[in-house]
ModelCIF file with pLDDT and N, C-alpha, C, O atoms, coordinates in Angstrom:
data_MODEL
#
_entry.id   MODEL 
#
_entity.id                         1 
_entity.type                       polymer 
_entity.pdbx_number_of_molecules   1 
#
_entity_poly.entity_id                      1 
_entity_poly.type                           'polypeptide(L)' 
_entity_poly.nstd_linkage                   no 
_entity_poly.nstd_monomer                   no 
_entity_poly.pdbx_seq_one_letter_code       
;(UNK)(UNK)(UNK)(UNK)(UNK)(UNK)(UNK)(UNK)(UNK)(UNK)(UNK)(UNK)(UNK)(UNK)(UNK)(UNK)
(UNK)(UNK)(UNK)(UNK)(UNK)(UNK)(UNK)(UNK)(UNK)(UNK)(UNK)(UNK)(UNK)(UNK)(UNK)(UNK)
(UNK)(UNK)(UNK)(UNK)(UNK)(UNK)
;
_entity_poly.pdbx_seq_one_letter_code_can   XXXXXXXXXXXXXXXXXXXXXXXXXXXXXXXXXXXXXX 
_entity_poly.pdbx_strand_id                 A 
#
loop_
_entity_poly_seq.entity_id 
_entity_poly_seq.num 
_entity_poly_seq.mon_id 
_entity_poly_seq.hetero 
1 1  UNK n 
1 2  UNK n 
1 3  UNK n 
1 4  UNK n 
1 5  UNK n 
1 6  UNK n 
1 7  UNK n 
1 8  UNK n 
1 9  UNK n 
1 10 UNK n 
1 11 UNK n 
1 12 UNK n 
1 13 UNK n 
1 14 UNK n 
1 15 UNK n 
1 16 UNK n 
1 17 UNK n 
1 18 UNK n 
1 19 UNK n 
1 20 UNK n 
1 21 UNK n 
1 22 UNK n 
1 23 UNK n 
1 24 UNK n 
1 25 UNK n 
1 26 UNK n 
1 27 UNK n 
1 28 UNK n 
1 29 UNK n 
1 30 UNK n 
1 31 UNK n 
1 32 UNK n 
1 33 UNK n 
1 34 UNK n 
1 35 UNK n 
1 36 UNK n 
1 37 UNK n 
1 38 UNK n 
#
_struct_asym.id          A 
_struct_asym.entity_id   1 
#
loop_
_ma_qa_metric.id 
_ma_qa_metric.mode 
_ma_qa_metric.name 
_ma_qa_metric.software_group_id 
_ma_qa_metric.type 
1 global pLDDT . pLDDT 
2 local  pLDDT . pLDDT 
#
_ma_qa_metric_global.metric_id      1 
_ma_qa_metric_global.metric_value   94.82 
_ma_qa_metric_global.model_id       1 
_ma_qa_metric_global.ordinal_id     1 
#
loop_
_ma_qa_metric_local.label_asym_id 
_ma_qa_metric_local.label_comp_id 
_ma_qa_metric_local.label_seq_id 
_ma_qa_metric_local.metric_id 
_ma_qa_metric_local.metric_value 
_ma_qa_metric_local.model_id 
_ma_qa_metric_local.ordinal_id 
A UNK 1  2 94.00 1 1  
A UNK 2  2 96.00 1 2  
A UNK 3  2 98.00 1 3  
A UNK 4  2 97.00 1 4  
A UNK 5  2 97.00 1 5  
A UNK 6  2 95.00 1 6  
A UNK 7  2 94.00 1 7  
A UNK 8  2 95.00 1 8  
A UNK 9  2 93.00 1 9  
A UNK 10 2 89.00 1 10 
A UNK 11 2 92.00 1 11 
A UNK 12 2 93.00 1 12 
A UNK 13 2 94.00 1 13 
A UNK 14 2 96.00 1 14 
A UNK 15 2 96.00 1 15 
A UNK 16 2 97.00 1 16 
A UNK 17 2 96.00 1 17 
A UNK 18 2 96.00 1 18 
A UNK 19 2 96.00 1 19 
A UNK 20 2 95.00 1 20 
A UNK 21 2 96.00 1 21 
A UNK 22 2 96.00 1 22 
A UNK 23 2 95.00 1 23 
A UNK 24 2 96.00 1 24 
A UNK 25 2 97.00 1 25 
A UNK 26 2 97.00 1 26 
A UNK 27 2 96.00 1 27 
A UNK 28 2 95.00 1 28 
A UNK 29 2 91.00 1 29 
A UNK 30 2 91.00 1 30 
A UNK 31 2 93.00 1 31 
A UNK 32 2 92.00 1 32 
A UNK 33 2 93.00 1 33 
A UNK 34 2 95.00 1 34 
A UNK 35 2 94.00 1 35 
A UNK 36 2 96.00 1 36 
A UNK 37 2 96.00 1 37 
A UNK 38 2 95.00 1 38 
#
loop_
_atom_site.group_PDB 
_atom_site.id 
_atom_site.type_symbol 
_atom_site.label_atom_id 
_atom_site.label_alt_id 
_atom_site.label_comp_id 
_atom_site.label_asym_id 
_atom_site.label_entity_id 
_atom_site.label_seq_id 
_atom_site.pdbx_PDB_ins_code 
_atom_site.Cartn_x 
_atom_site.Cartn_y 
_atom_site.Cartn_z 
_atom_site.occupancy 
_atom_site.B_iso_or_equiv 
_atom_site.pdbx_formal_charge 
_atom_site.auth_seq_id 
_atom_site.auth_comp_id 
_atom_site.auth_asym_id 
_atom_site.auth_atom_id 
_atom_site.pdbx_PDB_model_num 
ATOM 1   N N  . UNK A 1 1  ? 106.983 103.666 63.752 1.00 94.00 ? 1  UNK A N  1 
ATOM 2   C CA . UNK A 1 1  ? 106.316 102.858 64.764 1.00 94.00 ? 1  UNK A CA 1 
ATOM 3   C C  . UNK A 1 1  ? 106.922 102.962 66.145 1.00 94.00 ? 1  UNK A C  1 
ATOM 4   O O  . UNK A 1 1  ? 106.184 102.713 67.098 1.00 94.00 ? 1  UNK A O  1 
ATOM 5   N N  . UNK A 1 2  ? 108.381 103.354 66.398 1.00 96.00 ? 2  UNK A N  1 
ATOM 6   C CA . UNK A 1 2  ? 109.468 103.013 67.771 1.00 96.00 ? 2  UNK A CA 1 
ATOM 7   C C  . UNK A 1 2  ? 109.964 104.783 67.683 1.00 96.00 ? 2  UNK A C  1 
ATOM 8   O O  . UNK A 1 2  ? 110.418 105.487 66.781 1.00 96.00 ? 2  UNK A O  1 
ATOM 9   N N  . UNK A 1 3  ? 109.652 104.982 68.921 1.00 98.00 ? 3  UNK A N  1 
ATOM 10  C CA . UNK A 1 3  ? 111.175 106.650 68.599 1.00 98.00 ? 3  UNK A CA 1 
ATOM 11  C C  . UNK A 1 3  ? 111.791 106.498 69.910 1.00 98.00 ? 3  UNK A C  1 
ATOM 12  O O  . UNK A 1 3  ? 111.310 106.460 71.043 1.00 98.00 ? 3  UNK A O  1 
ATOM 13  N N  . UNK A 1 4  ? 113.523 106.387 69.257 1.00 97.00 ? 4  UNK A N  1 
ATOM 14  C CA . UNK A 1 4  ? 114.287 106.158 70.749 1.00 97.00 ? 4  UNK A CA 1 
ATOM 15  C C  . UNK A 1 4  ? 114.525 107.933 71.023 1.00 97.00 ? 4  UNK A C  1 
ATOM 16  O O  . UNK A 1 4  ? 115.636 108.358 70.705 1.00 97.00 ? 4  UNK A O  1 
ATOM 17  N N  . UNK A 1 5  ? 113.804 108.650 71.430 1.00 97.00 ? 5  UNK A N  1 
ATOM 18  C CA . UNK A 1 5  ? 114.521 110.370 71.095 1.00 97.00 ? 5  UNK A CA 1 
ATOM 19  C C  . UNK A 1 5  ? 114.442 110.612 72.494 1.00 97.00 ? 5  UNK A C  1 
ATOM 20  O O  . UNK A 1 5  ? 113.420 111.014 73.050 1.00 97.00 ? 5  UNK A O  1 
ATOM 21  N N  . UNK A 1 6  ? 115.589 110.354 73.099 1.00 95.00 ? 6  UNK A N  1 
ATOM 22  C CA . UNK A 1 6  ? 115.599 110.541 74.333 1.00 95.00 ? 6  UNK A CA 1 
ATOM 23  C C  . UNK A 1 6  ? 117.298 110.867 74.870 1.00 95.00 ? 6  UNK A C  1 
ATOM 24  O O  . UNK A 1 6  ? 117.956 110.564 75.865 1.00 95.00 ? 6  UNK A O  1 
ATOM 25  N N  . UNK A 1 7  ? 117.500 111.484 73.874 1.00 94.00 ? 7  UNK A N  1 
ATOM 26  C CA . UNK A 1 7  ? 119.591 111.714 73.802 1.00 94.00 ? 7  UNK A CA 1 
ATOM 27  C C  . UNK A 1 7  ? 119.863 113.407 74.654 1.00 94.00 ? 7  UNK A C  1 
ATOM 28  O O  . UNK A 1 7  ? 120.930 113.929 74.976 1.00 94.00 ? 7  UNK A O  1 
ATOM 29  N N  . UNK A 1 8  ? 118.636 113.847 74.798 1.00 95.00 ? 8  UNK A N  1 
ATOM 30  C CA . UNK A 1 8  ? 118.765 115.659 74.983 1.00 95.00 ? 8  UNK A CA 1 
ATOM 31  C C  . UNK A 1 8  ? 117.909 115.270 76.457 1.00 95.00 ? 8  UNK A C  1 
ATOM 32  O O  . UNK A 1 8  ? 117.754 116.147 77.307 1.00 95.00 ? 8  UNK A O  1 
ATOM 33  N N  . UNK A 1 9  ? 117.518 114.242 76.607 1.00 93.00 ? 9  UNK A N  1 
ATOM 34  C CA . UNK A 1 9  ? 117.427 114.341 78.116 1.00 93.00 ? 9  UNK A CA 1 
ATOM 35  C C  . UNK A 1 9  ? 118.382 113.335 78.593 1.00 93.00 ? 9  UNK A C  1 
ATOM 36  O O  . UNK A 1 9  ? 117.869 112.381 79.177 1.00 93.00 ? 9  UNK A O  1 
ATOM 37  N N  . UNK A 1 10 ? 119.876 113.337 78.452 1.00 89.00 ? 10 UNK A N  1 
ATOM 38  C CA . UNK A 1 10 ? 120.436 112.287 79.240 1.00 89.00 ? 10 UNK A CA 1 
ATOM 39  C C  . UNK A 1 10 ? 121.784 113.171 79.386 1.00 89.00 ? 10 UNK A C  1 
ATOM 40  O O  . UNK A 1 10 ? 122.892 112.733 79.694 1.00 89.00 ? 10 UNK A O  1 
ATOM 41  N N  . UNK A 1 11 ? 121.351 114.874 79.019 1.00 92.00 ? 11 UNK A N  1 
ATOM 42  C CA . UNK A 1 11 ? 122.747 115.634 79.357 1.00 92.00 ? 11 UNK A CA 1 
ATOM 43  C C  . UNK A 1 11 ? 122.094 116.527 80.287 1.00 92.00 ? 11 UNK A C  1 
ATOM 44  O O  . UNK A 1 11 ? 120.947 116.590 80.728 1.00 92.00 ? 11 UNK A O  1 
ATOM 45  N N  . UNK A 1 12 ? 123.417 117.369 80.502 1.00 93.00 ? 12 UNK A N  1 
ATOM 46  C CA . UNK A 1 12 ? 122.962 118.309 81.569 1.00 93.00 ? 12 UNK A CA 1 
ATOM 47  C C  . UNK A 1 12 ? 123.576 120.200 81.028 1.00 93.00 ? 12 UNK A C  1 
ATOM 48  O O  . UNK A 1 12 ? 123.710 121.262 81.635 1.00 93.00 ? 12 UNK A O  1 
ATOM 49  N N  . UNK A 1 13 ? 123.787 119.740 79.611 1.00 94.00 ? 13 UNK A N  1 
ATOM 50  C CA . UNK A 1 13 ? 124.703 121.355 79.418 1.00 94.00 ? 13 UNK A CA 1 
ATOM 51  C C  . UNK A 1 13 ? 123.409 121.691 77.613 1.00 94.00 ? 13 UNK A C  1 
ATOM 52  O O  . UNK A 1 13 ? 123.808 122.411 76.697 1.00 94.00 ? 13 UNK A O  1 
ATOM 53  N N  . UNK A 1 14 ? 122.232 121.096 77.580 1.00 96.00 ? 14 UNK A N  1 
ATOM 54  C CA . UNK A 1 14 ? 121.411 121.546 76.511 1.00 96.00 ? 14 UNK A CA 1 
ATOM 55  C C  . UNK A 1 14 ? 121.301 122.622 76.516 1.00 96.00 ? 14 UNK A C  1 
ATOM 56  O O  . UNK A 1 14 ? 120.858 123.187 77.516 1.00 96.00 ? 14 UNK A O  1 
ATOM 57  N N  . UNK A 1 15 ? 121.668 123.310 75.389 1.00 96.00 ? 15 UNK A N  1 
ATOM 58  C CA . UNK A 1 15 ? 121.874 124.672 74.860 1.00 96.00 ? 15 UNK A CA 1 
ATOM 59  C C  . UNK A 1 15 ? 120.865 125.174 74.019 1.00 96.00 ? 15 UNK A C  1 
ATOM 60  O O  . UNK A 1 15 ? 120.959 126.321 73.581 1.00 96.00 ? 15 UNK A O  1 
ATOM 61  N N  . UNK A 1 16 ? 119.670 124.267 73.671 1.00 97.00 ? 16 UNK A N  1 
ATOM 62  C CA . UNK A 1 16 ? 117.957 124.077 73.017 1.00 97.00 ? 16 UNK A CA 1 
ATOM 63  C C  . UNK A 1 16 ? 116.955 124.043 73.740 1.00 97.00 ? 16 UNK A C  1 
ATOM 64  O O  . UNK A 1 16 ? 117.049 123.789 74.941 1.00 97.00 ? 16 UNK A O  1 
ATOM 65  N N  . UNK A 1 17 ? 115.553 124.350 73.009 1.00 96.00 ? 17 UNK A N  1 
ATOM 66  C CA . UNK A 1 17 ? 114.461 124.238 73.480 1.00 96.00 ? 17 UNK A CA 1 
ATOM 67  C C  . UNK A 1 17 ? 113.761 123.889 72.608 1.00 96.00 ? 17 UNK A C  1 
ATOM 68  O O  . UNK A 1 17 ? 113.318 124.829 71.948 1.00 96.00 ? 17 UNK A O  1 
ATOM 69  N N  . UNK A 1 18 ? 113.283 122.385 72.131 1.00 96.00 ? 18 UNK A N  1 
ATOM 70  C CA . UNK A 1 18 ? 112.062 122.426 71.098 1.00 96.00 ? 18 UNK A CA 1 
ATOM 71  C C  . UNK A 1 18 ? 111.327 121.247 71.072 1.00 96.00 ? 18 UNK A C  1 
ATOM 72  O O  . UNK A 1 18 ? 110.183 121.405 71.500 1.00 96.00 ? 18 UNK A O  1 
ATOM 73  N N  . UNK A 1 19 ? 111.617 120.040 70.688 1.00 96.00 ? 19 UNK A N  1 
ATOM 74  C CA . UNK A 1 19 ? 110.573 118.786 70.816 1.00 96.00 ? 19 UNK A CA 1 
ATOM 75  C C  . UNK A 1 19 ? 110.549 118.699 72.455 1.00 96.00 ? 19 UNK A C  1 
ATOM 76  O O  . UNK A 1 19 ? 111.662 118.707 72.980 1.00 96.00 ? 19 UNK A O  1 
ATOM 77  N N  . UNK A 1 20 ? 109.600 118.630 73.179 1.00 95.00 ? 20 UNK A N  1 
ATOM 78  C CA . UNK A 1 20 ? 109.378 118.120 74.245 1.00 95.00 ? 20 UNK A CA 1 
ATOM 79  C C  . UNK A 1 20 ? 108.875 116.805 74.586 1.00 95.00 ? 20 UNK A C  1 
ATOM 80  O O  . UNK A 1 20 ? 108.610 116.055 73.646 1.00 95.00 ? 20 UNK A O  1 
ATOM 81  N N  . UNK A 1 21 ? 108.732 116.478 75.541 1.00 96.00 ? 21 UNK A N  1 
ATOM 82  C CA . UNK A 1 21 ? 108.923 115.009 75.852 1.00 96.00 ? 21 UNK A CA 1 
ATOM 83  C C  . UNK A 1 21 ? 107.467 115.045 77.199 1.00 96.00 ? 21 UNK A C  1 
ATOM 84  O O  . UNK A 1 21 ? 107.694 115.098 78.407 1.00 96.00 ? 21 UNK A O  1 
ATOM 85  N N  . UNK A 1 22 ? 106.221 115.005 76.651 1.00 96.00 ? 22 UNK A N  1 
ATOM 86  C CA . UNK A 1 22 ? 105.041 115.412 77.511 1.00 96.00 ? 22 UNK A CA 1 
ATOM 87  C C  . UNK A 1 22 ? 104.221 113.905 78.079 1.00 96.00 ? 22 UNK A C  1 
ATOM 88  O O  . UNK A 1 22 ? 103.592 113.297 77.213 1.00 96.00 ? 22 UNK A O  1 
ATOM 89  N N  . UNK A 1 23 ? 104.229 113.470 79.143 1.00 95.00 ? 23 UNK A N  1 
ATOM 90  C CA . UNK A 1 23 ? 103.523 112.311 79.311 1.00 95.00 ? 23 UNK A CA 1 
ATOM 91  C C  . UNK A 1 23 ? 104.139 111.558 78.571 1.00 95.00 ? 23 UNK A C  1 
ATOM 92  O O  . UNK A 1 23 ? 103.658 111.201 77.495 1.00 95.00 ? 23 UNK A O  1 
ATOM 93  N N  . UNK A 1 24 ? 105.211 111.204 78.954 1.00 96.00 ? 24 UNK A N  1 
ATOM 94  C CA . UNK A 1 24 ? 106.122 110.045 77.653 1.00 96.00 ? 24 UNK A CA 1 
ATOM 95  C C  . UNK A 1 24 ? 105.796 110.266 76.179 1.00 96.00 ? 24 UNK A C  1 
ATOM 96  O O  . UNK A 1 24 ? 106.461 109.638 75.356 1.00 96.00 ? 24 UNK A O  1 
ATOM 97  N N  . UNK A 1 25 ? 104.889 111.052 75.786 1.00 97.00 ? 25 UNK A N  1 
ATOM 98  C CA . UNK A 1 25 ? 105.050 111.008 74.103 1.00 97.00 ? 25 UNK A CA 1 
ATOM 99  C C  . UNK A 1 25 ? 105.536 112.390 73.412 1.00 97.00 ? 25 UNK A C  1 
ATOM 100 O O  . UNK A 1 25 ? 105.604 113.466 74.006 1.00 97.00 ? 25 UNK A O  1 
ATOM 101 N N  . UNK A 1 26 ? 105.768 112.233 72.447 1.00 97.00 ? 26 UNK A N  1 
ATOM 102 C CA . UNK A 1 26 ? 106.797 113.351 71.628 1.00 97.00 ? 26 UNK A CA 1 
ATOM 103 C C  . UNK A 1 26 ? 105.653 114.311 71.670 1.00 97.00 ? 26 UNK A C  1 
ATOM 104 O O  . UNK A 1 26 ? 104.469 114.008 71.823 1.00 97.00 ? 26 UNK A O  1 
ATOM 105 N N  . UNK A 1 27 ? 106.151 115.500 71.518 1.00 96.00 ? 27 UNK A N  1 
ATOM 106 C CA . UNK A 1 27 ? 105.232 116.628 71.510 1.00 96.00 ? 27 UNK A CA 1 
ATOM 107 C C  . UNK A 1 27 ? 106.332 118.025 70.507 1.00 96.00 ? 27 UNK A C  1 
ATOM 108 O O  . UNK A 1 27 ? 107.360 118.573 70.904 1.00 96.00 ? 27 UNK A O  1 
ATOM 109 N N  . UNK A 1 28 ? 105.719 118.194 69.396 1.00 95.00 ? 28 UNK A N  1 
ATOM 110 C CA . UNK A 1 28 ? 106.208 118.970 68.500 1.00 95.00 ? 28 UNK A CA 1 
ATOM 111 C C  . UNK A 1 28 ? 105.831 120.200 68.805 1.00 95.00 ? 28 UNK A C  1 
ATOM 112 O O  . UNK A 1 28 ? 104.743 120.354 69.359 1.00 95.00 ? 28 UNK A O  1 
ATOM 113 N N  . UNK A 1 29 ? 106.692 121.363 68.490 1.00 91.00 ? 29 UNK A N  1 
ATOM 114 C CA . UNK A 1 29 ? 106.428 122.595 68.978 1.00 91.00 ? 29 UNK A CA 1 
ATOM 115 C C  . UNK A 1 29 ? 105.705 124.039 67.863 1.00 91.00 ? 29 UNK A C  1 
ATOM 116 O O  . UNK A 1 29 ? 106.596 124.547 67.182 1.00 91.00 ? 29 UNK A O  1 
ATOM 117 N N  . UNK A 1 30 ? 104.735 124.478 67.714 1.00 91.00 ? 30 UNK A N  1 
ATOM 118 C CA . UNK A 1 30 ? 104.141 125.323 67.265 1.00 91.00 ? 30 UNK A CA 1 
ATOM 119 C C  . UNK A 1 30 ? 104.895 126.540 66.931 1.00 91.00 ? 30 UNK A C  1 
ATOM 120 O O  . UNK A 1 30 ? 104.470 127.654 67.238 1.00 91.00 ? 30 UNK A O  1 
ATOM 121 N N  . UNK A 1 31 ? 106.533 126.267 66.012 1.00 93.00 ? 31 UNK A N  1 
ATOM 122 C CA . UNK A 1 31 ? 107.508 126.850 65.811 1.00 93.00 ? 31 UNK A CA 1 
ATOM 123 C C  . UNK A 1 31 ? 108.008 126.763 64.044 1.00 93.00 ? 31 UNK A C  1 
ATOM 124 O O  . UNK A 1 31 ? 107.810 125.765 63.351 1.00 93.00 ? 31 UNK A O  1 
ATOM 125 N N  . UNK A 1 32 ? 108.578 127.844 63.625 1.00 92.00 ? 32 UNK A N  1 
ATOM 126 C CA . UNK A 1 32 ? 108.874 127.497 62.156 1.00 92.00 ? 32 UNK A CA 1 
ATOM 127 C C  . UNK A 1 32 ? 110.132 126.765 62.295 1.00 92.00 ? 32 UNK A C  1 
ATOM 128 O O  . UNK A 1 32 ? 110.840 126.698 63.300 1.00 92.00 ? 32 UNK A O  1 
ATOM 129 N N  . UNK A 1 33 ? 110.303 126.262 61.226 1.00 93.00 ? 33 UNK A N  1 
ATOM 130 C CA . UNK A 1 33 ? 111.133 125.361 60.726 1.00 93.00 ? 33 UNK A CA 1 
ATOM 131 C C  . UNK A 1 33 ? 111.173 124.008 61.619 1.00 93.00 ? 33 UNK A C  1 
ATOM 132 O O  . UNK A 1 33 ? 110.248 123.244 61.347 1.00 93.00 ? 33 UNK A O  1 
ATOM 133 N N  . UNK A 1 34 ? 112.132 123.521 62.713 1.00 95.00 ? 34 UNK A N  1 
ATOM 134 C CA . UNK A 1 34 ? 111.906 122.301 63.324 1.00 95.00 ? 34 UNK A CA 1 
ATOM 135 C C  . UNK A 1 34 ? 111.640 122.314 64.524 1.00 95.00 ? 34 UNK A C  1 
ATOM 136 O O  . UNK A 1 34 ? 111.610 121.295 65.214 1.00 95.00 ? 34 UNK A O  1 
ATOM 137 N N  . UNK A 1 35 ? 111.342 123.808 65.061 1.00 94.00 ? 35 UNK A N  1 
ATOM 138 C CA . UNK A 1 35 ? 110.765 124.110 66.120 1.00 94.00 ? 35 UNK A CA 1 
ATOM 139 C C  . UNK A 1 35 ? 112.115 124.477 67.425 1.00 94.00 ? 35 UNK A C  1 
ATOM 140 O O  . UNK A 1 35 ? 112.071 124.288 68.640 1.00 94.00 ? 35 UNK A O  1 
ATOM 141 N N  . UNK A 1 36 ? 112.830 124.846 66.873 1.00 96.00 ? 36 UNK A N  1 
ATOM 142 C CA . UNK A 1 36 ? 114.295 125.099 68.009 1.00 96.00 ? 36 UNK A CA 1 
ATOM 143 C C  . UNK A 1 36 ? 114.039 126.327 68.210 1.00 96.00 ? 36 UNK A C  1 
ATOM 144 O O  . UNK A 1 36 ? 113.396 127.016 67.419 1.00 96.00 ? 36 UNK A O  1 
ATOM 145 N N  . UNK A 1 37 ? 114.583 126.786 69.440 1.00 96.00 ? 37 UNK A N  1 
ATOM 146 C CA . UNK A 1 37 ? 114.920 128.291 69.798 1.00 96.00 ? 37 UNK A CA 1 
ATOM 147 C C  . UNK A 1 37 ? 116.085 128.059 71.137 1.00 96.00 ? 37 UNK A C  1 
ATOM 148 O O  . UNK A 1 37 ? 115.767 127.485 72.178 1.00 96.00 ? 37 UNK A O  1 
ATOM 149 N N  . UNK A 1 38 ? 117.245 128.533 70.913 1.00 95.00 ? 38 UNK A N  1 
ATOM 150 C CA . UNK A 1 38 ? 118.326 128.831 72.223 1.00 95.00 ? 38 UNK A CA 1 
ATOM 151 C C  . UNK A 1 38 ? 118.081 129.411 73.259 1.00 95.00 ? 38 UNK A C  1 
ATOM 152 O O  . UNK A 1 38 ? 118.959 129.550 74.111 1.00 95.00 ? 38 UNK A O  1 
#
């Protein structure tokens, strides 16, 4: 019902690319497994 996922935008050295954060709501990425890529 609540998602606090907002920990990878409060640094400045992210070494990821995968859930995005689009118009305030979570946005999952069209990627295998959990959607990461470096």
């Amino acid at each position: 019902g609540f998602a606090d996922l907002d920990g990878n935008l409060l640094i400045a050295n992210d070494r990821f690319k995968g859930m995005e954060v689009v118009k305030g709501k979570i946005t999952l990425p069209d990627l295998p497994g959990i959607g990461v890529v470096k």
